[in-house]
Protein backbone atom coordinates (compact mmCIF):
# COMPACT_ATOMS: atom_id res chain seq x y z
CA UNK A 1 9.16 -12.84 4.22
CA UNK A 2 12.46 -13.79 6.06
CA UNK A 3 12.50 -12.17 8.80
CA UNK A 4 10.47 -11.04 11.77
CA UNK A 5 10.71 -7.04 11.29
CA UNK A 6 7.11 -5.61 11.13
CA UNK A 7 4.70 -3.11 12.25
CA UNK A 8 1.40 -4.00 13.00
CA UNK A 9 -1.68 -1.38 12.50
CA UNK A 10 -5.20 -2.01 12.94
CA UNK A 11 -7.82 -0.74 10.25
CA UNK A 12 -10.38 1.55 11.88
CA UNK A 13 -13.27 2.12 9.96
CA UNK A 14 -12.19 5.05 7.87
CA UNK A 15 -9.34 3.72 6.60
CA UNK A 16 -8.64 4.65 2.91
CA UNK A 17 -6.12 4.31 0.05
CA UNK A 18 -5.48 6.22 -2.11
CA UNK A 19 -2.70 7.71 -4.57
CA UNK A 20 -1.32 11.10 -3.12
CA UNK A 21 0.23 13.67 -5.59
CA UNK A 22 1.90 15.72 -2.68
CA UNK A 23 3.85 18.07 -5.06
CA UNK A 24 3.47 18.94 -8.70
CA UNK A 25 7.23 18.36 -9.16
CA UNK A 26 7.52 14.88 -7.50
CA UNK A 27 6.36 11.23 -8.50
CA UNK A 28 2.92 10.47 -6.64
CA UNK A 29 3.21 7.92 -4.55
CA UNK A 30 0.45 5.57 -2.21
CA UNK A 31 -1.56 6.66 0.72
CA UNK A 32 -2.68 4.63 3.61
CA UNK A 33 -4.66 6.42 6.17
CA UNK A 34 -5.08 3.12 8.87
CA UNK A 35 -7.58 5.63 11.04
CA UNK A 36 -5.59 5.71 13.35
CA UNK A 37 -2.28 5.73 11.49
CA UNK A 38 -0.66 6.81 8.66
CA UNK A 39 1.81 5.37 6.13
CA UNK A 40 3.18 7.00 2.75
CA UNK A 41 4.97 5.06 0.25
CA UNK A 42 6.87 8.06 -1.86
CA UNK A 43 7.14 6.75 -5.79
CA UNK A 44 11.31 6.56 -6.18
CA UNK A 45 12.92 10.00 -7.71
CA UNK A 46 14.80 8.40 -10.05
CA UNK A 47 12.95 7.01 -13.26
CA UNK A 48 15.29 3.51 -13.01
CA UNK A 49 14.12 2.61 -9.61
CA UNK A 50 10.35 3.05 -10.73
CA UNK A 51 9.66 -0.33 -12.64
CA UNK A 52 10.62 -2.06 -9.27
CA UNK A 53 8.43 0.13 -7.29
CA UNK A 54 5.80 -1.09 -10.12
CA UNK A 55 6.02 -4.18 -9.76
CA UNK A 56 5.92 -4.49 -5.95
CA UNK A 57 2.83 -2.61 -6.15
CA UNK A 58 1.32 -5.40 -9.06
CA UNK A 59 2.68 -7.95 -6.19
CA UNK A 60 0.84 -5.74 -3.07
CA UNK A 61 -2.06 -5.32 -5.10
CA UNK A 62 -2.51 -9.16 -6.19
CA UNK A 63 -1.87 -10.06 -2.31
CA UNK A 64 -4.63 -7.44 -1.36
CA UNK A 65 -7.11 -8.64 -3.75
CA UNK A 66 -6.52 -12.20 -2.86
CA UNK A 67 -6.95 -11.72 1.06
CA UNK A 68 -9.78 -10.01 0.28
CA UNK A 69 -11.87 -13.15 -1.68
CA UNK A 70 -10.44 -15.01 1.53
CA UNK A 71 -11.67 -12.98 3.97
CA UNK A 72 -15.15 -12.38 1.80
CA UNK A 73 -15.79 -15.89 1.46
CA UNK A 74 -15.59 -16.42 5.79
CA UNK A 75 -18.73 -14.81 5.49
CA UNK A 76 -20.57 -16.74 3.47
């Protein structure tokens, strides 16, 4: 990260994720519903710019996963 620009949501306890198919005739892209708070990354519309968009969800999921055995093992 190199630089300070963020938003900062807390995670009530429904918050889901899920991928969200908003239109048969666009890309589906990922849902976060932060209860409260929203936040929809759209897939790209053009087929180039989707191997990026790939590959920073690969990156976003690895970081999830490994907060996750982080913050699981606090508890134990």
């Amino acid at each position: 990260m190199t630089s300070l620009r963020h938003t900062l949501w807390a995670v009530g306890p429904g918050a889901t994720a899920e991928v969200f198919q908003w239109s048969p005739r666009q890309p589906p892209g990922l849902a976060l519903s932060l209860d409260p708070g929203d936040v929809l990354m759209p897939s790209p519309l053009n087929p180039g710019d989707r191997m990026l968009f790939a590959n920073f969800l690969l990156d976003l999921a690895e970081a999830a996963t490994q907060l996750a055995e982080r913050l699981d093992g606090e508890d134990r």
